[in-house]
C-alpha atoms as a PDB file:
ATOM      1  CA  UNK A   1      32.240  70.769  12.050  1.00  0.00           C
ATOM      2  CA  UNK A   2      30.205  68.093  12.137  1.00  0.00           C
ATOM      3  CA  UNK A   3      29.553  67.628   8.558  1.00  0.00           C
ATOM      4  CA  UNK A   4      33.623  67.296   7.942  1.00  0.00           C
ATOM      5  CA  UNK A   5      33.700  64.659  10.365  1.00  0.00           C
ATOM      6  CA  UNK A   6      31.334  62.773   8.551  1.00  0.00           C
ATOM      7  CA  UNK A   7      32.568  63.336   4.893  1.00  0.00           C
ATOM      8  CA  UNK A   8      36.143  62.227   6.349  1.00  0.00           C
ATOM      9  CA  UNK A   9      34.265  58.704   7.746  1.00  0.00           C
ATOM     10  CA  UNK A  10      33.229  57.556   4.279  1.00  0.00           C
ATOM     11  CA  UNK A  11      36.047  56.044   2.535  1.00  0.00           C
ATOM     12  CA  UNK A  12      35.834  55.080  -1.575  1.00  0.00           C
ATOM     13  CA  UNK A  13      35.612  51.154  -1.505  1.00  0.00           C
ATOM     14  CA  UNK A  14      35.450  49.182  -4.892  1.00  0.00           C
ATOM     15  CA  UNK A  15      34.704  45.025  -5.521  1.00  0.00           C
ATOM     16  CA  UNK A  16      34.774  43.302  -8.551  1.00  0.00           C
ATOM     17  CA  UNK A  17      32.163  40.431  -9.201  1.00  0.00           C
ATOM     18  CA  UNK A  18      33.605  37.257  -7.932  1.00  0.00           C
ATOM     19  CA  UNK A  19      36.030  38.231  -5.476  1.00  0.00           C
ATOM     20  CA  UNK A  20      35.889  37.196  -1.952  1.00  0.00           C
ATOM     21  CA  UNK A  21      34.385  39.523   0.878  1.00  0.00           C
ATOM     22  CA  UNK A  22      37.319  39.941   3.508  1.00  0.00           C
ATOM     23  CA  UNK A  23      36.525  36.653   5.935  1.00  0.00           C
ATOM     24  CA  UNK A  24      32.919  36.477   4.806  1.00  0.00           C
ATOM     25  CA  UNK A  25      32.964  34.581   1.496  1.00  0.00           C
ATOM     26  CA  UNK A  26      34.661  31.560   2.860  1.00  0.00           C
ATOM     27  CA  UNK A  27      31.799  31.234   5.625  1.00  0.00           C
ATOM     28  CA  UNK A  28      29.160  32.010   3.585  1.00  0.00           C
ATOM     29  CA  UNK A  29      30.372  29.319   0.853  1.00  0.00           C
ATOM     30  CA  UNK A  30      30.360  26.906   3.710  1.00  0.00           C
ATOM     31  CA  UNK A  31      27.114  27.501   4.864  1.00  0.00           C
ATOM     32  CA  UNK A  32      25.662  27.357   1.123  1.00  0.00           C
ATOM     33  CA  UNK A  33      27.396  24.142   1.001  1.00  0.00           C
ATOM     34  CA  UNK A  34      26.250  22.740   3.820  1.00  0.00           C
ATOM     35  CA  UNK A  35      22.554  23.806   3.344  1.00  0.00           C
ATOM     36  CA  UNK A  36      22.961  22.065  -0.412  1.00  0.00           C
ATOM     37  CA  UNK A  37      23.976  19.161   1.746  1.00  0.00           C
ATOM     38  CA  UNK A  38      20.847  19.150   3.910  1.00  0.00           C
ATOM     39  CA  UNK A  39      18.365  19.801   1.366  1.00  0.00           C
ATOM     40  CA  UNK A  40      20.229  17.044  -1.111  1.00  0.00           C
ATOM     41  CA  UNK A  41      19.545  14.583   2.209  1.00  0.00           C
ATOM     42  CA  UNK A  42      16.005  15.757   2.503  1.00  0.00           C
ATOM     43  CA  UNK A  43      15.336  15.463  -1.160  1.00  0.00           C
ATOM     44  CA  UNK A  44      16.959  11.546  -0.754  1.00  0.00           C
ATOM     45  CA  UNK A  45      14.850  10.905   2.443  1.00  0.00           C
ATOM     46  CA  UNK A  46      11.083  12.271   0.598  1.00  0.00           C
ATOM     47  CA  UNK A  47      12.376   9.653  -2.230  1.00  0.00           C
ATOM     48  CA  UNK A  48      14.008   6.945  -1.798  1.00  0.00           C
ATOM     49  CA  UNK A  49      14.503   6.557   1.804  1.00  0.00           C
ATOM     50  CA  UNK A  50      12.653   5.386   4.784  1.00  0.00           C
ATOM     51  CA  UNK A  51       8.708   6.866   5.203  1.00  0.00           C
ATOM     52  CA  UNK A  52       9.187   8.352   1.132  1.00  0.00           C
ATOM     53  CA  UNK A  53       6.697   8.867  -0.540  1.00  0.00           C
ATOM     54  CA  UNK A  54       6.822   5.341  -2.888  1.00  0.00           C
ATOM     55  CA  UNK A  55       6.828   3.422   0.437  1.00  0.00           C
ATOM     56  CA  UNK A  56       3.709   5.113   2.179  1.00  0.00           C
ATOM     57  CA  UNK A  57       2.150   4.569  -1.579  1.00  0.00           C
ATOM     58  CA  UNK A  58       2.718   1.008  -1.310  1.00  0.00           C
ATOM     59  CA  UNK A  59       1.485   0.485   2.063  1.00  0.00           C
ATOM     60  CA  UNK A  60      -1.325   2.276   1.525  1.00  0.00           C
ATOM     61  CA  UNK A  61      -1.985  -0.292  -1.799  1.00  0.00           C
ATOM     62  CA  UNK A  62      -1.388  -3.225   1.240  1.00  0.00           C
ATOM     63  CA  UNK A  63      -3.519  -1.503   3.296  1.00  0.00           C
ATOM     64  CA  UNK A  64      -6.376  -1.808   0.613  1.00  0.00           C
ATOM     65  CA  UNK A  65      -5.784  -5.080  -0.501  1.00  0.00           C
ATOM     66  CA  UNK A  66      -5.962  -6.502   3.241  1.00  0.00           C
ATOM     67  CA  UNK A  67      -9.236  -4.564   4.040  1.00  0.00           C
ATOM     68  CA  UNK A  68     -10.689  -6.264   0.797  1.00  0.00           C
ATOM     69  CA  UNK A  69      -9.539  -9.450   2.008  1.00  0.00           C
ATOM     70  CA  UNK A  70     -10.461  -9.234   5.547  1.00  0.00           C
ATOM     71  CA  UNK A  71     -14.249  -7.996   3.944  1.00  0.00           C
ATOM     72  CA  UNK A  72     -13.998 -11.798   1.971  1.00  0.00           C
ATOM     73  CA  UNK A  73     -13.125 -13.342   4.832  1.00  0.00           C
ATOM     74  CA  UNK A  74     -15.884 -11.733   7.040  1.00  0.00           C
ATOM     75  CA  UNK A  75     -18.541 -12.575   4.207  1.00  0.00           C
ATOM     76  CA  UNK A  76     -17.225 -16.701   4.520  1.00  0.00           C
ATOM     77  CA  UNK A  77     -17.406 -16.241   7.903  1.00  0.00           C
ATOM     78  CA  UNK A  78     -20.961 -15.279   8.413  1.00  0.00           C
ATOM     79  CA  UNK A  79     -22.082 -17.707   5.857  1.00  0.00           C
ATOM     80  CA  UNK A  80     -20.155 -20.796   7.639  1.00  0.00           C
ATOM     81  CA  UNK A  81     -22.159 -19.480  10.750  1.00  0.00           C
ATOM     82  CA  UNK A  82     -25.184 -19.891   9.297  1.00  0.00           C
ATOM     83  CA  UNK A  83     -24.584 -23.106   8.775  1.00  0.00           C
ATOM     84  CA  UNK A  84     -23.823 -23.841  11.818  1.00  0.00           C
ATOM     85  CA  UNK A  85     -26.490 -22.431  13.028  1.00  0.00           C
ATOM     86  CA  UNK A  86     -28.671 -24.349  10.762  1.00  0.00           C
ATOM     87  CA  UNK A  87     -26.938 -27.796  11.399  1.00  0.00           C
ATOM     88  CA  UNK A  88     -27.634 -27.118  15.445  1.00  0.00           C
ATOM     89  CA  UNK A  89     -30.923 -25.920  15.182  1.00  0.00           C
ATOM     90  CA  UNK A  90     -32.559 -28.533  12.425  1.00  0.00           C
ATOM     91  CA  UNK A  91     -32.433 -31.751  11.012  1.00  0.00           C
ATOM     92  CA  UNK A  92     -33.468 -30.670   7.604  1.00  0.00           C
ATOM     93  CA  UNK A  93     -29.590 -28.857   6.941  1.00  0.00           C
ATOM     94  CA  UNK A  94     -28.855 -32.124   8.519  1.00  0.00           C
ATOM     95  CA  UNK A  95     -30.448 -34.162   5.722  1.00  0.00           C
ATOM     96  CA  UNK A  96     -29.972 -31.782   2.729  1.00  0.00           C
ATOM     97  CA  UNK A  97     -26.230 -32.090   3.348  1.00  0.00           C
ATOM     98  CA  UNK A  98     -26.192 -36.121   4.754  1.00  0.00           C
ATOM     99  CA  UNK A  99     -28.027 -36.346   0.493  1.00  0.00           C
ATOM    100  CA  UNK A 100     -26.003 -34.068  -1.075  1.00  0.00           C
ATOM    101  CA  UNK A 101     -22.394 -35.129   0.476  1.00  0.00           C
ATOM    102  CA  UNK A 102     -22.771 -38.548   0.868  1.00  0.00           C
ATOM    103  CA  UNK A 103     -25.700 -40.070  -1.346  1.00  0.00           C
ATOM    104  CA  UNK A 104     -27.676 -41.269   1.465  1.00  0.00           C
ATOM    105  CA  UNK A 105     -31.334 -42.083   1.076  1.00  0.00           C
ATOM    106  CA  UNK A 106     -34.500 -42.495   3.558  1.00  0.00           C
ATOM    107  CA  UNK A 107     -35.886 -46.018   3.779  1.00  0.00           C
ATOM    108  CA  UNK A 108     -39.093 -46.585   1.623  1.00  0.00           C
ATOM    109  CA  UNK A 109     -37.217 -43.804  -0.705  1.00  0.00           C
ATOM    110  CA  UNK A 110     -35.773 -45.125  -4.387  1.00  0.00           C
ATOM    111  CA  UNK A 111     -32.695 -43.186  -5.826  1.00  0.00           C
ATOM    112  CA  UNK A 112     -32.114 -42.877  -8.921  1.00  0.00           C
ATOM    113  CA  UNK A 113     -29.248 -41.428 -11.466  1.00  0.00           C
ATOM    114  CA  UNK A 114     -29.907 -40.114 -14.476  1.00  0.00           C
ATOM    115  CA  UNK A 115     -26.460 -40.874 -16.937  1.00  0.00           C
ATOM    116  CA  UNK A 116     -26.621 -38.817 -20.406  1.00  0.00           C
ATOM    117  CA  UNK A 117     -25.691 -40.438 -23.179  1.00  0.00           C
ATOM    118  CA  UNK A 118     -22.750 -42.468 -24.253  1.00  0.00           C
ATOM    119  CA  UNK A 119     -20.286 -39.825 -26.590  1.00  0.00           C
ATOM    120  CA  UNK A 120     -19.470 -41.822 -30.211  1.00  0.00           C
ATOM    121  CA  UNK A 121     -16.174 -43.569 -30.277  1.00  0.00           C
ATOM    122  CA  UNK A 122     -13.738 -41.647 -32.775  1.00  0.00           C
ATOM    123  CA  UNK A 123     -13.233 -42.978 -35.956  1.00  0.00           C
ATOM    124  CA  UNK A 124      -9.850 -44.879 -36.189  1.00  0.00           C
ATOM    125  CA  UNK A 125      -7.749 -43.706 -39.009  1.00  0.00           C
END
């Protein structure tokens, strides 16, 4: 008896291709719809939106550009300490910049300038 309880339980079901499950289709369309949604958003965000991937490219570019900056500014900034240095600690920086800036000369010293020569006037026409 049991096996003509179970033959009787089986009932002959046929679908065609493209018709709607009874109250599962509809869900299941929503739920593809809505996870097309999502990964259409996600797709937007890794793009074009904020944090994508051309923004963190760019920043890191900034990010470079600063640092080599900063390194050029760090480099004038050691050297202008030197001279600092140099102007507190000696008089020779002293002089060497006093003659070099502003022409001065020691007493008992003669200065003199050297001018190359004159160019040729053009020819008039």
């Amino acid at each position: 008896m049991p096996a003509a309880t179970l033959s009787a339980s089986f009932e002959k079901t046929s679908v065609t291709v493209g018709e709607p499950l009874e109250g599962r289709a509809p869900s299941m369309r929503w739920v593809v719809i809505g996870l097309l949604v999502a990964l259409a958003w996600l797709q937007y965000r890794l793009w074009v939106g904020e944090g994508s991937l051309a923004e963190v490219h760019n920043l890191k570019e900034e990010i470079a550009r600063q640092g080599a900056e900063l390194e050029q500014l760090r480099v004038r900034n050691r050297a202008l300490m030197a001279e600092v240095q140099n102007l507190k600690a000696g008089q020779e920086a002293l002089e060497e910049r006093a003659r070099a800036e502003l022409g001065m000369v020691k007493e008992g010293e003669t200065f003199y300038q050297l001018i190359g020569p004159a160019a040729a006037p053009a020819p008039a026409r």
